[in-house]
C-alpha atoms as a PDB file:
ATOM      1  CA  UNK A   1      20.283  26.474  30.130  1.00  0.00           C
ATOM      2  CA  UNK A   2      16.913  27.535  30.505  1.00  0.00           C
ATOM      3  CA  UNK A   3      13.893  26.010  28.839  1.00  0.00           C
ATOM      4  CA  UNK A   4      13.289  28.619  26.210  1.00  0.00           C
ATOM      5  CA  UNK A   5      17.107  28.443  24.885  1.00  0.00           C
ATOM      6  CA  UNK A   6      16.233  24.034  24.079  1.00  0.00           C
ATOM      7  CA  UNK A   7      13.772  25.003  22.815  1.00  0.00           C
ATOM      8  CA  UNK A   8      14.736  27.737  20.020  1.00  0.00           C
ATOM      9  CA  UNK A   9      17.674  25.211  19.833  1.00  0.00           C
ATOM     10  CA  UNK A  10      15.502  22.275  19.104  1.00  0.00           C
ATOM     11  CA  UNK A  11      13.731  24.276  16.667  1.00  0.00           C
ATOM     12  CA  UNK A  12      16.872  25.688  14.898  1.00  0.00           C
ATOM     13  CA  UNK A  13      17.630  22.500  14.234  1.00  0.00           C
ATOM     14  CA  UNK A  14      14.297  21.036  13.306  1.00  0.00           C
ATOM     15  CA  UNK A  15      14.575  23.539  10.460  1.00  0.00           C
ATOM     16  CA  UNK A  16      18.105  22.623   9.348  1.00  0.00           C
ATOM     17  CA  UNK A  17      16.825  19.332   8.967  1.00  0.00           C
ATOM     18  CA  UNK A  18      14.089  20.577   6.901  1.00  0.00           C
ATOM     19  CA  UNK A  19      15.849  22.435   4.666  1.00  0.00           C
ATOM     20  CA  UNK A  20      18.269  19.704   4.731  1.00  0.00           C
ATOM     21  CA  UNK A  21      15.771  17.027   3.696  1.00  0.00           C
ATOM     22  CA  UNK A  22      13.968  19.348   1.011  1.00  0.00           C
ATOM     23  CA  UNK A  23      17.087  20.453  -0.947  1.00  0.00           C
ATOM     24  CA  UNK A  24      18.143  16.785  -0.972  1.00  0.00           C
ATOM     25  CA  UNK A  25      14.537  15.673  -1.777  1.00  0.00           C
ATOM     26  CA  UNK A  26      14.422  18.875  -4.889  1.00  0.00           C
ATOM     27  CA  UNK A  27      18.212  17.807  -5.716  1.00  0.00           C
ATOM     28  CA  UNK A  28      17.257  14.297  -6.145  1.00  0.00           C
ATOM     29  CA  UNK A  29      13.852  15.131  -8.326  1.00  0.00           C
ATOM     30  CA  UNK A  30      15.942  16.902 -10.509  1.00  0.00           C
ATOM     31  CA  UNK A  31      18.368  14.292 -11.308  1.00  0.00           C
ATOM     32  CA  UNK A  32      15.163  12.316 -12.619  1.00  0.00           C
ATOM     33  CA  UNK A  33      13.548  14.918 -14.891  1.00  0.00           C
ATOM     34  CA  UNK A  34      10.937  15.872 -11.696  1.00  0.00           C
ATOM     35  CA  UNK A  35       9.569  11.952 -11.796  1.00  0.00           C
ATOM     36  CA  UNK A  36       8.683  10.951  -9.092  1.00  0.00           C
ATOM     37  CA  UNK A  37       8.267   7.375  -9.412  1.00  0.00           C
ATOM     38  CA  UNK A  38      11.894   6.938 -11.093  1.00  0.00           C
ATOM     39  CA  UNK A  39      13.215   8.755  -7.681  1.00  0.00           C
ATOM     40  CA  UNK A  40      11.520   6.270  -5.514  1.00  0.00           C
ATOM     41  CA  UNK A  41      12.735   3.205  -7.677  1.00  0.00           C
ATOM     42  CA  UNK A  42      15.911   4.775  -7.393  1.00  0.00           C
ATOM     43  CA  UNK A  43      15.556   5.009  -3.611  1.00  0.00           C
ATOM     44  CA  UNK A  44      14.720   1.579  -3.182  1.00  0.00           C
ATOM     45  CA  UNK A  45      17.017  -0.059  -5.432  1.00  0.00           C
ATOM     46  CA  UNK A  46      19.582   1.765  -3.669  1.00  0.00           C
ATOM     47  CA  UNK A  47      19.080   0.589  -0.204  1.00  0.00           C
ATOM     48  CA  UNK A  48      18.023  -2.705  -1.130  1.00  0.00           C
ATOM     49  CA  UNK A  49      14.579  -2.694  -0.905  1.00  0.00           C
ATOM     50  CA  UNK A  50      13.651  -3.826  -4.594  1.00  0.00           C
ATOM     51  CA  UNK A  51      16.383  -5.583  -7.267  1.00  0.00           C
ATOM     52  CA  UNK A  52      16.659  -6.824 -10.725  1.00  0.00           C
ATOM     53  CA  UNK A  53      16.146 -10.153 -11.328  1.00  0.00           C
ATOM     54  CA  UNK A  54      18.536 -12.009 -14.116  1.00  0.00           C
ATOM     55  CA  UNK A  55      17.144 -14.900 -14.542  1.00  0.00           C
ATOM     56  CA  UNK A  56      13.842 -16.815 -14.048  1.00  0.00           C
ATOM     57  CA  UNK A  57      14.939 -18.992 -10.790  1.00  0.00           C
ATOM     58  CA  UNK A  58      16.439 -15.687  -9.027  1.00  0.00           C
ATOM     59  CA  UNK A  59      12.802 -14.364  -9.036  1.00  0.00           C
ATOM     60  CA  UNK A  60      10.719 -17.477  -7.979  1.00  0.00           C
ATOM     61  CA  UNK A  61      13.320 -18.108  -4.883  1.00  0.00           C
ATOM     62  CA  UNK A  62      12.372 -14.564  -4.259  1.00  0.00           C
ATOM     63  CA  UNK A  63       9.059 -15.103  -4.391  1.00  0.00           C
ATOM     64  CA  UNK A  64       9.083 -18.255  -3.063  1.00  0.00           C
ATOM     65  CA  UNK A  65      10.539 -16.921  -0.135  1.00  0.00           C
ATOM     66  CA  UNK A  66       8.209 -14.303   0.521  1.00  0.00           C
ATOM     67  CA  UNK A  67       5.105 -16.785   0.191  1.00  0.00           C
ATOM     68  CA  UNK A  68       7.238 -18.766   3.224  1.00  0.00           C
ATOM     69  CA  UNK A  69       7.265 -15.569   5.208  1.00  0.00           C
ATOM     70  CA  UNK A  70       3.510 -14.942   4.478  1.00  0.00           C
ATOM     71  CA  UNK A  71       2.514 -18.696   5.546  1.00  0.00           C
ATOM     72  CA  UNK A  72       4.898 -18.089   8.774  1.00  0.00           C
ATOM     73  CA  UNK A  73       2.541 -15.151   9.807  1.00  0.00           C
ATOM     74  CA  UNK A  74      -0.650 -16.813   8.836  1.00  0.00           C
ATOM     75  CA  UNK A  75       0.255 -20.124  11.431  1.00  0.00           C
ATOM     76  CA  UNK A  76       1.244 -17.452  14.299  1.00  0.00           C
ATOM     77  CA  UNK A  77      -1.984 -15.071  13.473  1.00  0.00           C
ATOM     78  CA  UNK A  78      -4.722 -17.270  13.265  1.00  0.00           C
ATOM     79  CA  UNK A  79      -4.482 -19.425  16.446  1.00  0.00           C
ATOM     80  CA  UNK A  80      -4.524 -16.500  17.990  1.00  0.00           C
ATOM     81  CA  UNK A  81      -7.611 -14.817  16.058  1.00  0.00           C
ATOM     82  CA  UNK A  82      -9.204 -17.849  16.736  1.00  0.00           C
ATOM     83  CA  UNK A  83      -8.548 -18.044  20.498  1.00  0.00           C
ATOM     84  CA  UNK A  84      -9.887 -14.430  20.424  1.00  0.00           C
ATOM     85  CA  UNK A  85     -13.170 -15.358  18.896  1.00  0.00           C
ATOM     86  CA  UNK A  86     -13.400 -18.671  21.143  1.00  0.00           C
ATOM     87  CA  UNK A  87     -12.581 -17.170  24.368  1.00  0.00           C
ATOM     88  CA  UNK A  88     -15.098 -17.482  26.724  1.00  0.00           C
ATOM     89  CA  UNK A  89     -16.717 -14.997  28.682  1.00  0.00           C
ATOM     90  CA  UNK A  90     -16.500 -14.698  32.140  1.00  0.00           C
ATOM     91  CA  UNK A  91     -19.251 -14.724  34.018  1.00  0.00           C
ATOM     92  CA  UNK A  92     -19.523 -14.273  37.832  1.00  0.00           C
ATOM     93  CA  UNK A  93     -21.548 -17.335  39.390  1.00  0.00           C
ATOM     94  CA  UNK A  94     -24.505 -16.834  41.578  1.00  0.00           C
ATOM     95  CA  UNK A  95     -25.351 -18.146  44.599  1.00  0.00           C
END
């Protein structure tokens, strides 16, 4: 195949995928009255991304958990910040 055939292919179906997307994207702002914060919630509760707490202790181990994950990136981050700012130059020695 020659060049210009991939590429009319590769932009037939670049434009499937568009129209693809956008009629799911228009299909799915319809459900929710054209809001588009209910379609994201939607979204994300559906893949898992945000969730409904039931009771008091399901949210703070949530939380809890994510203030664990935000302390695990602050001990790997700032020693090395800090060997960044501390690192000294190096300067050639004259004779």
């Amino acid at each position: 195949m020659s060049k210009k055939v991939v590429l009319r292919l590769g932009v037939a179906g670049g434009a499937l995928l568009f129209l693809w997307g956008g009629a799911a994207i228009i299909a799915g702002l319809a459900q929710v009255d054209w809001q588009v914060g209910r379609l994201m919630v939607q979204y994300m509760t559906a893949i898992g991304m945000i969730r409904e707490f039931h009771t008091f202790v399901d949210f703070y181990t949530h939380v809890k958990g994510i203030e664990y994950l935000i302390c695990l990136a602050f001990f790997v981050a700032f020693p090395v910040y800090y060997s960044m700012l501390n690192k000294k130059a190096d300067t050639a020695s004259s004779t």
